[in-house]
C-alpha atoms as a PDB file:
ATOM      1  CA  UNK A   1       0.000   0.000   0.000  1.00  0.00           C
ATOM      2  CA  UNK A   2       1.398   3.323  -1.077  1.00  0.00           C
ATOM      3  CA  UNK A   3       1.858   5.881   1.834  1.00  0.00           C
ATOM      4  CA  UNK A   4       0.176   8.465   0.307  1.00  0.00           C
ATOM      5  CA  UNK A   5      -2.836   6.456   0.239  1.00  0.00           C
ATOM      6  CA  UNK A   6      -3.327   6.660   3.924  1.00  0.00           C
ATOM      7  CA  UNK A   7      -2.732  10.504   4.087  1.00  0.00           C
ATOM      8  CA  UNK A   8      -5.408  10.971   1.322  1.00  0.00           C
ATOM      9  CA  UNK A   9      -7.735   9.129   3.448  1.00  0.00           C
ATOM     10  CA  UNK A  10      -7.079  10.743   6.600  1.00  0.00           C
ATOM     11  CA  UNK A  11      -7.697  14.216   5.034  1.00  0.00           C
ATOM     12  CA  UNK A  12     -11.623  12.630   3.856  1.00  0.00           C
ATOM     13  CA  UNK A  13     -11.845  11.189   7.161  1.00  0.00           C
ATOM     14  CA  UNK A  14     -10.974  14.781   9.350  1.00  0.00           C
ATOM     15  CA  UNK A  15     -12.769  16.776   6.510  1.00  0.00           C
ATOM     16  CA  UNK A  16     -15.490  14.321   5.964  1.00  0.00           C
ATOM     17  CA  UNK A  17     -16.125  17.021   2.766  1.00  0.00           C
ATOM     18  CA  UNK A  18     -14.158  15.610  -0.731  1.00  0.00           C
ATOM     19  CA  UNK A  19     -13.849  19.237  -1.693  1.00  0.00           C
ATOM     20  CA  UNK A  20     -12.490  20.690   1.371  1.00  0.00           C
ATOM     21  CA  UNK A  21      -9.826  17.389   1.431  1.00  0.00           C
ATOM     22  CA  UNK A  22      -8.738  18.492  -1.710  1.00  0.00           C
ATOM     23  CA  UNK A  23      -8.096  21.792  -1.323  1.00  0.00           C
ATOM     24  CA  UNK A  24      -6.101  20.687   1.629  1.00  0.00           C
ATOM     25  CA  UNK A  25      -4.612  18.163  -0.150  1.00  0.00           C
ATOM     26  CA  UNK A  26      -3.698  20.399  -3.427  1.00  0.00           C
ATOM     27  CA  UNK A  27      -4.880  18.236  -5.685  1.00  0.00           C
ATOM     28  CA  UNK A  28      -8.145  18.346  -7.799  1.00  0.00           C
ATOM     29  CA  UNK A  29     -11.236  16.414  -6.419  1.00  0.00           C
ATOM     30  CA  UNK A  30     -12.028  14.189  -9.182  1.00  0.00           C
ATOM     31  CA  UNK A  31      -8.216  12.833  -8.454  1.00  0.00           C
ATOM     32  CA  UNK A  32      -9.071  12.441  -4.800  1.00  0.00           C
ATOM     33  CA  UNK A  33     -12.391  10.056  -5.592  1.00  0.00           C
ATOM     34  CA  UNK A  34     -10.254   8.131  -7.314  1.00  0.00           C
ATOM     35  CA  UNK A  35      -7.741   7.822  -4.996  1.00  0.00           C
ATOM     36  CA  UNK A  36     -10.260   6.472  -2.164  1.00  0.00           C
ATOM     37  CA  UNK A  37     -11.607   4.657  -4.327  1.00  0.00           C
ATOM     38  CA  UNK A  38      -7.907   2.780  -5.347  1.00  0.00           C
ATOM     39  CA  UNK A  39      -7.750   2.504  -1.398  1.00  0.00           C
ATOM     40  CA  UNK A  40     -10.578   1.031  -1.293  1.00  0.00           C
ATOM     41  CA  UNK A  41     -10.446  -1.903  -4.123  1.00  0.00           C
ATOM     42  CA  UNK A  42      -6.799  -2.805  -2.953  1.00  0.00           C
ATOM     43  CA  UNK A  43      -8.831  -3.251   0.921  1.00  0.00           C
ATOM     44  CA  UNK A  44     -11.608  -4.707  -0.289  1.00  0.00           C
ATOM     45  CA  UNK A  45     -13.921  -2.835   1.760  1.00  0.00           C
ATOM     46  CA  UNK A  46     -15.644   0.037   1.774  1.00  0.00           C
ATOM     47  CA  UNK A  47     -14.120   3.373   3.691  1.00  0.00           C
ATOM     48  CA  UNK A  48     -16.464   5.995   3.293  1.00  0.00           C
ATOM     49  CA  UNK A  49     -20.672   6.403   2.444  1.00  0.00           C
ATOM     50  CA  UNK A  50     -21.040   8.877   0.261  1.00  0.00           C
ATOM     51  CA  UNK A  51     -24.855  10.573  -0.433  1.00  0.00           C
ATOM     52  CA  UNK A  52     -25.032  14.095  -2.380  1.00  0.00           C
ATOM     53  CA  UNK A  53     -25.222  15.462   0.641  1.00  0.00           C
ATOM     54  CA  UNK A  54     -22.786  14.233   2.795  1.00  0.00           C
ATOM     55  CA  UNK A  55     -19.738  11.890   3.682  1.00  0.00           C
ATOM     56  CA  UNK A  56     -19.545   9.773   6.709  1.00  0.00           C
ATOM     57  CA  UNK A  57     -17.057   6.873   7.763  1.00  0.00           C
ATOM     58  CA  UNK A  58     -17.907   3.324   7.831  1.00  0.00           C
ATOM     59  CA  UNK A  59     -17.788   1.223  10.356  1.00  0.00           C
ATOM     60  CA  UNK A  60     -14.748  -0.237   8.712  1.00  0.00           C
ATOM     61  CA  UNK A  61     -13.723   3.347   8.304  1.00  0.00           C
ATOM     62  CA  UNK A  62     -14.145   4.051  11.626  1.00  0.00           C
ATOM     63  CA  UNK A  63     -12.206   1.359  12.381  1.00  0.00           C
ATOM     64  CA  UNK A  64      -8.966   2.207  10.343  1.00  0.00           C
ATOM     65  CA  UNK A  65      -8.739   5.753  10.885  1.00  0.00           C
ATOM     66  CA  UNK A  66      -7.159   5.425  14.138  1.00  0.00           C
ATOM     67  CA  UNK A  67      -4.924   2.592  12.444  1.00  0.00           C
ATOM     68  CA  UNK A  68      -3.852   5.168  10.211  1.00  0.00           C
ATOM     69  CA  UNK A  69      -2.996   8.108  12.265  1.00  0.00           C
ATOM     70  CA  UNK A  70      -0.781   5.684  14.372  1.00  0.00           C
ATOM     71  CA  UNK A  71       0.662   4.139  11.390  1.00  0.00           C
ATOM     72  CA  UNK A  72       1.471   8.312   9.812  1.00  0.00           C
ATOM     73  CA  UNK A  73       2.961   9.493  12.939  1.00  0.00           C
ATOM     74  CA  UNK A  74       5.472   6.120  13.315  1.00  0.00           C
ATOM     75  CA  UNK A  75       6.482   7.264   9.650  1.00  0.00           C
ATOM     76  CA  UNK A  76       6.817  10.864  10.820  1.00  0.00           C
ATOM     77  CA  UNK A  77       8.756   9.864  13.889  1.00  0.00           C
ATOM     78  CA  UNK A  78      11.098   7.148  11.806  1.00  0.00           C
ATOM     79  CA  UNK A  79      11.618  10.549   9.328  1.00  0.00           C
ATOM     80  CA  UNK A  80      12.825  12.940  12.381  1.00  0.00           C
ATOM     81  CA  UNK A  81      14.893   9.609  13.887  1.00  0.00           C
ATOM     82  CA  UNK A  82      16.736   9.252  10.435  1.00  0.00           C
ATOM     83  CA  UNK A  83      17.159  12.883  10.183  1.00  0.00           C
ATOM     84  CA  UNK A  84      18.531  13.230  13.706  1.00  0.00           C
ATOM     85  CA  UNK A  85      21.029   9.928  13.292  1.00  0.00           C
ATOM     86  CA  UNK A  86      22.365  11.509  10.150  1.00  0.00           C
ATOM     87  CA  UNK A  87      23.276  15.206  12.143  1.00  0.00           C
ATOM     88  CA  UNK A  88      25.019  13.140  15.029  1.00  0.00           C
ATOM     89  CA  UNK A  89      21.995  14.184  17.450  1.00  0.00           C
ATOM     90  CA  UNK A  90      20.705  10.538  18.575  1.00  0.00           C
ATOM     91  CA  UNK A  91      22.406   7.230  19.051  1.00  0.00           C
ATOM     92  CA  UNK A  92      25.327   5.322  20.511  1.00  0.00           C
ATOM     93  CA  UNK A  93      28.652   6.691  20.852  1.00  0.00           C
ATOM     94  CA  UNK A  94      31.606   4.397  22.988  1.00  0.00           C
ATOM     95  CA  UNK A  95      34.335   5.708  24.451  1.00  0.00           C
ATOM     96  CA  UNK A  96      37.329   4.271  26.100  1.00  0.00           C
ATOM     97  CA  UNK A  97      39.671   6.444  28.654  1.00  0.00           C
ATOM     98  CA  UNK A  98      42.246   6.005  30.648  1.00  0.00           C
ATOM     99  CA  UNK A  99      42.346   7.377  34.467  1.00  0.00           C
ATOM    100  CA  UNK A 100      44.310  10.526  33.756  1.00  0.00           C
ATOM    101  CA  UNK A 101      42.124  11.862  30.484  1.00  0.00           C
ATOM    102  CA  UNK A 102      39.165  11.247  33.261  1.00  0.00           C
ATOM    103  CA  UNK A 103      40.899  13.515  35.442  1.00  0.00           C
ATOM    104  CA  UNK A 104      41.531  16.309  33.281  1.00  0.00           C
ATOM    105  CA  UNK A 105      39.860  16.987  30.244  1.00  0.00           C
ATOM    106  CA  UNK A 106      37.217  14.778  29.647  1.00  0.00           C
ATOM    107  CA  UNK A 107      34.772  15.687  32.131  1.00  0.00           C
ATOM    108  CA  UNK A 108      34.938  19.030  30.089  1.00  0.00           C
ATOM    109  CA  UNK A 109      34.398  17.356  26.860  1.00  0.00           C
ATOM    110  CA  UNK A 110      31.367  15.185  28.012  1.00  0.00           C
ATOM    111  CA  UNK A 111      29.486  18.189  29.495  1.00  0.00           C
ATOM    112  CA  UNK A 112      29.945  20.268  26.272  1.00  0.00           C
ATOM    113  CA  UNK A 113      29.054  17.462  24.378  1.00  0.00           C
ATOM    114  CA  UNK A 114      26.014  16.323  26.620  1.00  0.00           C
ATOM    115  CA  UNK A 115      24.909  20.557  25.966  1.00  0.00           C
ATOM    116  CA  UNK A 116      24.992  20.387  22.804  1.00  0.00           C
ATOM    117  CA  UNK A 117      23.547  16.600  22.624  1.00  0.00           C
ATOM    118  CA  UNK A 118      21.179  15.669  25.336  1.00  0.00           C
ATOM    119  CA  UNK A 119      20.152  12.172  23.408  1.00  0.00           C
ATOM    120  CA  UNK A 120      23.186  10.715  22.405  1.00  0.00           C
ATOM    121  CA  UNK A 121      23.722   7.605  24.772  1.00  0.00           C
ATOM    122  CA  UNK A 122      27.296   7.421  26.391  1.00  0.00           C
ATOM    123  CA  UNK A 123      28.908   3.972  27.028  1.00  0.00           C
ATOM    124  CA  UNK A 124      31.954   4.996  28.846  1.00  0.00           C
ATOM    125  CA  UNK A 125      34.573   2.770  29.550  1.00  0.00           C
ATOM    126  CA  UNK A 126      38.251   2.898  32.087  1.00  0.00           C
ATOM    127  CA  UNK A 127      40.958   0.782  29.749  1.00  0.00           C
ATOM    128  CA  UNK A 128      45.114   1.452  29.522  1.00  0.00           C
ATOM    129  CA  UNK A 129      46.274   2.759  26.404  1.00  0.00           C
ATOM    130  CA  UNK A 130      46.981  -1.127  25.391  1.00  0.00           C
ATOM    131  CA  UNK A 131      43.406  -2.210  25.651  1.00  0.00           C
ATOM    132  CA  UNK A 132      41.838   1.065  23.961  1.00  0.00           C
ATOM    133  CA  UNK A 133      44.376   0.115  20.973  1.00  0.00           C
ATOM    134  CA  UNK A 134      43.346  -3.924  20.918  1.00  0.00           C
ATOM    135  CA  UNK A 135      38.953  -2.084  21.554  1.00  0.00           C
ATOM    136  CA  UNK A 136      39.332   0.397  18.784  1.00  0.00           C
ATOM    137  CA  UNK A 137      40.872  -2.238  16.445  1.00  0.00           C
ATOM    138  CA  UNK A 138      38.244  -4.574  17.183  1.00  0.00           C
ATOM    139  CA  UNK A 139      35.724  -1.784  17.018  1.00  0.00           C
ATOM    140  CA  UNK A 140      34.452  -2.566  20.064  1.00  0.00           C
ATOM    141  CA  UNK A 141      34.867   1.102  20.877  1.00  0.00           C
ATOM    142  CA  UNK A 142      34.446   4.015  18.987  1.00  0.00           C
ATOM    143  CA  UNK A 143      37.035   6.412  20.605  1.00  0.00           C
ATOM    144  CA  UNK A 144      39.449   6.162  23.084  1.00  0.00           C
ATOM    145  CA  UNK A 145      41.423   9.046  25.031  1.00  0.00           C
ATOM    146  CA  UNK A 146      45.012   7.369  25.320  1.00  0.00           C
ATOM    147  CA  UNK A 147      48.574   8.104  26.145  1.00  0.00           C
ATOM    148  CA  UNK A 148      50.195   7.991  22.516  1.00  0.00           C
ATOM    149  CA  UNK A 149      52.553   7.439  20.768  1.00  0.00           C
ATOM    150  CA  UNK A 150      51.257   3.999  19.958  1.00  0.00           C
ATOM    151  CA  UNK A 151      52.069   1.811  16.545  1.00  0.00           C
ATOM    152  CA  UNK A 152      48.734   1.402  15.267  1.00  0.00           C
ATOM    153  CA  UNK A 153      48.267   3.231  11.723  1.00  0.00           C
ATOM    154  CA  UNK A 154      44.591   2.008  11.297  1.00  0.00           C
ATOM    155  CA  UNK A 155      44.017   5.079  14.201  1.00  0.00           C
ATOM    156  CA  UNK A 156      44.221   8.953  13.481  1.00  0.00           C
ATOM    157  CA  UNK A 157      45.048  11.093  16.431  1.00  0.00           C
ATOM    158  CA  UNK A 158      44.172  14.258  17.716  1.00  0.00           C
ATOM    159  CA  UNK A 159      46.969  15.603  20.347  1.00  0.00           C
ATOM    160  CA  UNK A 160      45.465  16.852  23.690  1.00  0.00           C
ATOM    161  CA  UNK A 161      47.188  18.906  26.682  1.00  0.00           C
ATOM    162  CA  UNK A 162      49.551  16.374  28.415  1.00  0.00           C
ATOM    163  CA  UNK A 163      50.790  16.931  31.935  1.00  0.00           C
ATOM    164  CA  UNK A 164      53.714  16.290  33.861  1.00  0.00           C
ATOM    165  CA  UNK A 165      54.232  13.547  36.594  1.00  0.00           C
ATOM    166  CA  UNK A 166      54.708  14.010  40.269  1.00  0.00           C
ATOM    167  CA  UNK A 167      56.109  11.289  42.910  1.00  0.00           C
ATOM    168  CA  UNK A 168      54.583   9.578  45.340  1.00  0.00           C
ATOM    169  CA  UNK A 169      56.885   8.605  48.569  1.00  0.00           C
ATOM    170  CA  UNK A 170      55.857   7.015  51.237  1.00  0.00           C
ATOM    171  CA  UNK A 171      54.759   9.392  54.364  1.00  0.00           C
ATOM    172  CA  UNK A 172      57.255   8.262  56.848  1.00  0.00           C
ATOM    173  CA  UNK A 173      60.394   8.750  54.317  1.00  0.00           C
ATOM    174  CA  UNK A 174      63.094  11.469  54.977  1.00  0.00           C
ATOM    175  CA  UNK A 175      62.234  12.917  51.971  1.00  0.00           C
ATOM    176  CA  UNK A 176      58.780  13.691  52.347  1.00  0.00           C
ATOM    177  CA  UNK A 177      59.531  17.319  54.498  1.00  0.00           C
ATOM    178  CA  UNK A 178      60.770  18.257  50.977  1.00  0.00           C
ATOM    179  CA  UNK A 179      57.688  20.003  48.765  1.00  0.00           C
ATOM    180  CA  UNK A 180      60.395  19.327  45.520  1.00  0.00           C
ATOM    181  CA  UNK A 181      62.589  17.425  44.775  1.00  0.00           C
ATOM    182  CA  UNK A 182      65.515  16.422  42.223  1.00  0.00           C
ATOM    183  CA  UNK A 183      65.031  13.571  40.510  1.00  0.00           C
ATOM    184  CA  UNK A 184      68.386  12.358  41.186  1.00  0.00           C
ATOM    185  CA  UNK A 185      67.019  12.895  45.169  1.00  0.00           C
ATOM    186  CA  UNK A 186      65.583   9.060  43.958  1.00  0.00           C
ATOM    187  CA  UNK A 187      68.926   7.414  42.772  1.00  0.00           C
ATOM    188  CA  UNK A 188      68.994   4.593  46.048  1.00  0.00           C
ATOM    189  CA  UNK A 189      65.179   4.748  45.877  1.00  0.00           C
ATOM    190  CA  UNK A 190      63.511   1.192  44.383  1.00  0.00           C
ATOM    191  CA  UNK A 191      61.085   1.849  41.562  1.00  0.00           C
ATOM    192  CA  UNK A 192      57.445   0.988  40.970  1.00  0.00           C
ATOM    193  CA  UNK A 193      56.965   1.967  36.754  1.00  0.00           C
ATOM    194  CA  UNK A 194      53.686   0.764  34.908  1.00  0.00           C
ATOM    195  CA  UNK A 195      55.076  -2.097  32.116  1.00  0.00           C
ATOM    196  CA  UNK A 196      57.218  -0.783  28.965  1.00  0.00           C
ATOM    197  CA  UNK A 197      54.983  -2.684  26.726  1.00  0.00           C
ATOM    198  CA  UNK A 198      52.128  -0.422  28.367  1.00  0.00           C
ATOM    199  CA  UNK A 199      53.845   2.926  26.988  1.00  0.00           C
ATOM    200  CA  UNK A 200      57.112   2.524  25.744  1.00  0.00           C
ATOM    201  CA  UNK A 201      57.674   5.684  25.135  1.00  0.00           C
ATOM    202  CA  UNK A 202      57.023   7.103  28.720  1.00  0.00           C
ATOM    203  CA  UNK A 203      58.861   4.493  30.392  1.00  0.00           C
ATOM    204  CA  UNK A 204      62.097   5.113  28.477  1.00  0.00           C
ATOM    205  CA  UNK A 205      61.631   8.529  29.199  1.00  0.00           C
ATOM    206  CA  UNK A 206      61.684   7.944  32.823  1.00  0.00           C
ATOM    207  CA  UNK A 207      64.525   5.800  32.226  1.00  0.00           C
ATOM    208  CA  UNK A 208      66.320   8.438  30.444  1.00  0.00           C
ATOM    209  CA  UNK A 209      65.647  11.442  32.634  1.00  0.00           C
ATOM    210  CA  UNK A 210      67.171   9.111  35.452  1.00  0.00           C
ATOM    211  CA  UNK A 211      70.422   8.553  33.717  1.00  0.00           C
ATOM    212  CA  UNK A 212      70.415  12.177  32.621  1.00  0.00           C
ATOM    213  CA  UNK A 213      70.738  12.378  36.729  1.00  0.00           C
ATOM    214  CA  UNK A 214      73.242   9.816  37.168  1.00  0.00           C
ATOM    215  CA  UNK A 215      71.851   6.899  37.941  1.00  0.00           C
ATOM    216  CA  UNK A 216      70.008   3.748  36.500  1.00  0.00           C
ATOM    217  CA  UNK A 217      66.567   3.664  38.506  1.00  0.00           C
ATOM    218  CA  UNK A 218      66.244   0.455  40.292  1.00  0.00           C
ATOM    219  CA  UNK A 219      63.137  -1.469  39.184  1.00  0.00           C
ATOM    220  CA  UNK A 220      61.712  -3.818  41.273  1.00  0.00           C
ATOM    221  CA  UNK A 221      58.327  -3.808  40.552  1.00  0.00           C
ATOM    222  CA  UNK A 222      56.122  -3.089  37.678  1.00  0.00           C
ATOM    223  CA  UNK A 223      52.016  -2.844  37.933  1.00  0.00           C
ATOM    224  CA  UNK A 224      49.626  -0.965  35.062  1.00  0.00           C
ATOM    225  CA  UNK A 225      47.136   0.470  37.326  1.00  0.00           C
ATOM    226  CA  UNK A 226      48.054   3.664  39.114  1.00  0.00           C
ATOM    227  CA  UNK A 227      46.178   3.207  41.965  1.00  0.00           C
ATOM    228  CA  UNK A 228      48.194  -0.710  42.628  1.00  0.00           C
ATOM    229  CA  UNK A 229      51.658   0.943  42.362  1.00  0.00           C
ATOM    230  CA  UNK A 230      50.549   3.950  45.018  1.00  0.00           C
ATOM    231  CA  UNK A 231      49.340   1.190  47.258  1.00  0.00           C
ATOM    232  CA  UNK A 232      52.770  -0.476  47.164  1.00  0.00           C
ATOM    233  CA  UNK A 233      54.041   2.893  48.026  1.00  0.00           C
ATOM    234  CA  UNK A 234      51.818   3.117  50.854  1.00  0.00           C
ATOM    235  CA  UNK A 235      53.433  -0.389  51.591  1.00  0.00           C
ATOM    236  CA  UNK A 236      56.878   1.081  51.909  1.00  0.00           C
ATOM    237  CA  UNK A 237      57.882  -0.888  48.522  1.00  0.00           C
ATOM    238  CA  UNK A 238      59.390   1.730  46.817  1.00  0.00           C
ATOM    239  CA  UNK A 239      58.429   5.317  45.037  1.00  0.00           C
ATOM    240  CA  UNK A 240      55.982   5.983  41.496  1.00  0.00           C
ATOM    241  CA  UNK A 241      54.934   8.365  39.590  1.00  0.00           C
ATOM    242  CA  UNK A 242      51.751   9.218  38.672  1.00  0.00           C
ATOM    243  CA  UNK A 243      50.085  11.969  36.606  1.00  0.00           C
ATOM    244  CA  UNK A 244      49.859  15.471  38.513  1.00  0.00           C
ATOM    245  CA  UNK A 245      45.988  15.016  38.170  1.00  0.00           C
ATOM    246  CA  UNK A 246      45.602  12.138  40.542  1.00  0.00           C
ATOM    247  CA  UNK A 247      47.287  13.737  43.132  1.00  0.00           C
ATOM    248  CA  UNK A 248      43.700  15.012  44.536  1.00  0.00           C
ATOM    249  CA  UNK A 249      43.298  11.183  46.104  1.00  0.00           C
ATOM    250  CA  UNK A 250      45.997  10.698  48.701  1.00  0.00           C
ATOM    251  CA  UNK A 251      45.984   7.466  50.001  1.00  0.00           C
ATOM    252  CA  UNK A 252      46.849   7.247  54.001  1.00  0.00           C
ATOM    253  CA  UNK A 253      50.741   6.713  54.193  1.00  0.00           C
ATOM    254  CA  UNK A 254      51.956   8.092  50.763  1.00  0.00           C
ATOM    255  CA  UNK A 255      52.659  12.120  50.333  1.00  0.00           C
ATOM    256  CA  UNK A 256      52.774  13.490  46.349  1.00  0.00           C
ATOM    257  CA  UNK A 257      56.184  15.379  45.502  1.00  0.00           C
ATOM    258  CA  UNK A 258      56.928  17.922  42.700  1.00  0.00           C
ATOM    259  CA  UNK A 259      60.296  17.493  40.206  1.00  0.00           C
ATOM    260  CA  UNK A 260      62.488  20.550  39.802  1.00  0.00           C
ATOM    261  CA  UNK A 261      64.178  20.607  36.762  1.00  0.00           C
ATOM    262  CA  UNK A 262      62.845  17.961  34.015  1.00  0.00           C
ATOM    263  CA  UNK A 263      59.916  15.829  34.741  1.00  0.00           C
ATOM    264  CA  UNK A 264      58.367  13.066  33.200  1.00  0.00           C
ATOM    265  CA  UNK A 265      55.687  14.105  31.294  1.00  0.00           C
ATOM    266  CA  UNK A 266      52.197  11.711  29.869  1.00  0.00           C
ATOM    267  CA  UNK A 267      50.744  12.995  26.930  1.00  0.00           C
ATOM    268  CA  UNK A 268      47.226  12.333  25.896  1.00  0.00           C
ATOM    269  CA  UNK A 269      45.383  11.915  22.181  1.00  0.00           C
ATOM    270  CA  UNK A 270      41.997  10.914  21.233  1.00  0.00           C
ATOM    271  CA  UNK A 271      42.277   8.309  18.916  1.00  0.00           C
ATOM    272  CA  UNK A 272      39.634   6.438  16.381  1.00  0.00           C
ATOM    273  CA  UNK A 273      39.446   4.205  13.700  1.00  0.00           C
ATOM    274  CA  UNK A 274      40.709   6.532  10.182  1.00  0.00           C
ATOM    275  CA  UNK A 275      38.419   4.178   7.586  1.00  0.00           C
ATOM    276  CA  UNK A 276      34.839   5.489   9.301  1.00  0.00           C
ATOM    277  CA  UNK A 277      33.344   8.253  11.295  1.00  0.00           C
ATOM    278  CA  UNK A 278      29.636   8.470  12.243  1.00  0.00           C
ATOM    279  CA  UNK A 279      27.307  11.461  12.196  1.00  0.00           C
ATOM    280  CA  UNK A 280      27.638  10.529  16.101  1.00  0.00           C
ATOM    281  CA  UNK A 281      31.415  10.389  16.655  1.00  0.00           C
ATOM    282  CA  UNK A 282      31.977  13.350  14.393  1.00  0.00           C
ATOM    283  CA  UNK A 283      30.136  15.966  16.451  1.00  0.00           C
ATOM    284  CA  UNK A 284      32.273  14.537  19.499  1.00  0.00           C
ATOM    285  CA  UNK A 285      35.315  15.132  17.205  1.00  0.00           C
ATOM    286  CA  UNK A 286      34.202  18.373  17.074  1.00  0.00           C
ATOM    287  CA  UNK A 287      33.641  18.999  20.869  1.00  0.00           C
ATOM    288  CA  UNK A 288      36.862  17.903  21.264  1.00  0.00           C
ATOM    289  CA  UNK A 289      38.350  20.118  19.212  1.00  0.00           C
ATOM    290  CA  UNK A 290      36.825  23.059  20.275  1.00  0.00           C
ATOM    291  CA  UNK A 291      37.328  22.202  24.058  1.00  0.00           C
ATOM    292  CA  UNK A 292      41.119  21.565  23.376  1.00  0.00           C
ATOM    293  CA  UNK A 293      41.358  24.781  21.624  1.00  0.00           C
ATOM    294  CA  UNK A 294      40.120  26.434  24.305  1.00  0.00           C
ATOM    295  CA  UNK A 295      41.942  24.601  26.706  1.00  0.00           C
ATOM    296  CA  UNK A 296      45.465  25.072  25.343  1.00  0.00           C
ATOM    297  CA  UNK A 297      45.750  21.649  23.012  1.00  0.00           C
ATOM    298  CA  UNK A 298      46.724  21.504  19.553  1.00  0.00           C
ATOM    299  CA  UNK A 299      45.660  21.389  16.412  1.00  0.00           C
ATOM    300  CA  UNK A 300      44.816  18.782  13.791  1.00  0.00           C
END
């Protein structure tokens, strides 16, 4: 049955006048009778009674009219849902971060994004840069905030504010009265680092800052999650470091410590798949973008 069918029988039906239908309609009358009366052969019932002086609704007219409103405004409301998907406004958008990006500027992103788009649905999700790379491959999510640089050239990234890295000592060590300190301060201290296979590329910087001091940090144990290796510090197991935006949560036993000179620093990217970008994930692109700018990142 053709759609415009229905909407040529719901103007009789409100009108209950074949003129004033269509005039409301645009279309000549004679072409309206016919219409109903297409409607009617391909139902096999009669719609509408018609005298000279009047048109009234069958009982099977009666009957379908309210079946046909319903069955208008679902295609009215599929329209606006189609429209809406295709200008990034509805649907499903996944994103993967890691505890840092949470602690700076993501909260920023998501409530200029959740402004500007009340009915997108948010899956968020807390994975290490490793994972995000292994979701985002998979396509299990559509956009991660990670600590790059990573090897993965099915990804484009946008660059993002980094920060620099404080220690964490335990409370009761003799460096703790000191607000700062060198890093070479550290050179008998045992080292908790995340993995090198985690981020290469910040661990060998740690690594190379130390020697720049003069001495080879002493590894001894190596954990992903920030909050594990500041528990070992709380244990007395040795000294971290951890992004200066964690430092708000101070566990009981460990103090946070500032570097002089130069520190360790994690940058942060939002990465996503370069072979396909939704309506959905572009306007987040976008809020991204224009939250960085205003927040001191970079450009594209």
């Amino acid at each position: 049955m053709e759609l415009h069918y229905l909407r040529y029988f719901l103007a009789v039906a409100e009108e209950l006048h074949f003129s004033r239908a269509a005039e409301r309609l645009h279309i000549t009358q004679p072409a309206l009778s016919r219409q109903i009366h297409s409607l009617e052969n391909e139902l096999g019932v009669e719609l509408f009674r018609r005298t000279k002086r009047m048109v009234v609704l069958t009982d099977a007219g009666v009957a379908f009219l309210p079946e046909v409103r319903k069955a208008l405004q679902q295609v009215e409301q599929a329209i606006q849902v189609a429209q809406q998907a295709a200008r990034g406004e509805i649907g499903l958008l996944r994103i993967a971060f890691t505890p840092s990006a949470m602690h700076t500027m993501l909260p920023e992103i998501l409530r200029r994004f959740r402004n500007y788009h009340a009915n997108v649905k948010l899956d968020m999700t807390e994975l290490c840069t490793l994972d995000q790379v292994n979701a985002l491959r998979t396509e299990a999510v559509d956009i991660g905030l990670l600590h790059p640089p990573i090897e993965a050239p099915f990804l484009k990234l946008y660059p993002l504010p980094g920060e620099k890295l404080v220690v964490a000592i335990p409370q009761a060590h003799s460096l703790a009265k000191y607000e700062q300190l060198p890093l070479k301060a550290l050179a008998n201290e045992p080292f908790i680092l995340h993995p090198r296979y985690e981020g290469p590329v910040l661990y060998d910087q740690i690594v190379a800052l130390c020697r720049q001091a003069g001495f080879d940090p002493h590894i001894v144990h190596e954990e992903v999650k920030h909050q594990t290796r500041v528990g070992l510090v709380a244990a007395g197991m040795g000294v971290t470091f951890i992004p200066e935006s964690l430092q708000q949560s101070v566990p009981i036993g460990v103090v946070y410590r500032t570097l002089t000179g130069s520190a360790p620093e994690l940058q942060l990217a939002a990465a996503w798949r370069n072979n396909r970008v939704s309506p959905v994930l572009q306007e987040f692109l976008n809020v991204i973008q224009e939250t960085s700018t205003i927040l001191g990142g970079q450009p594209v």
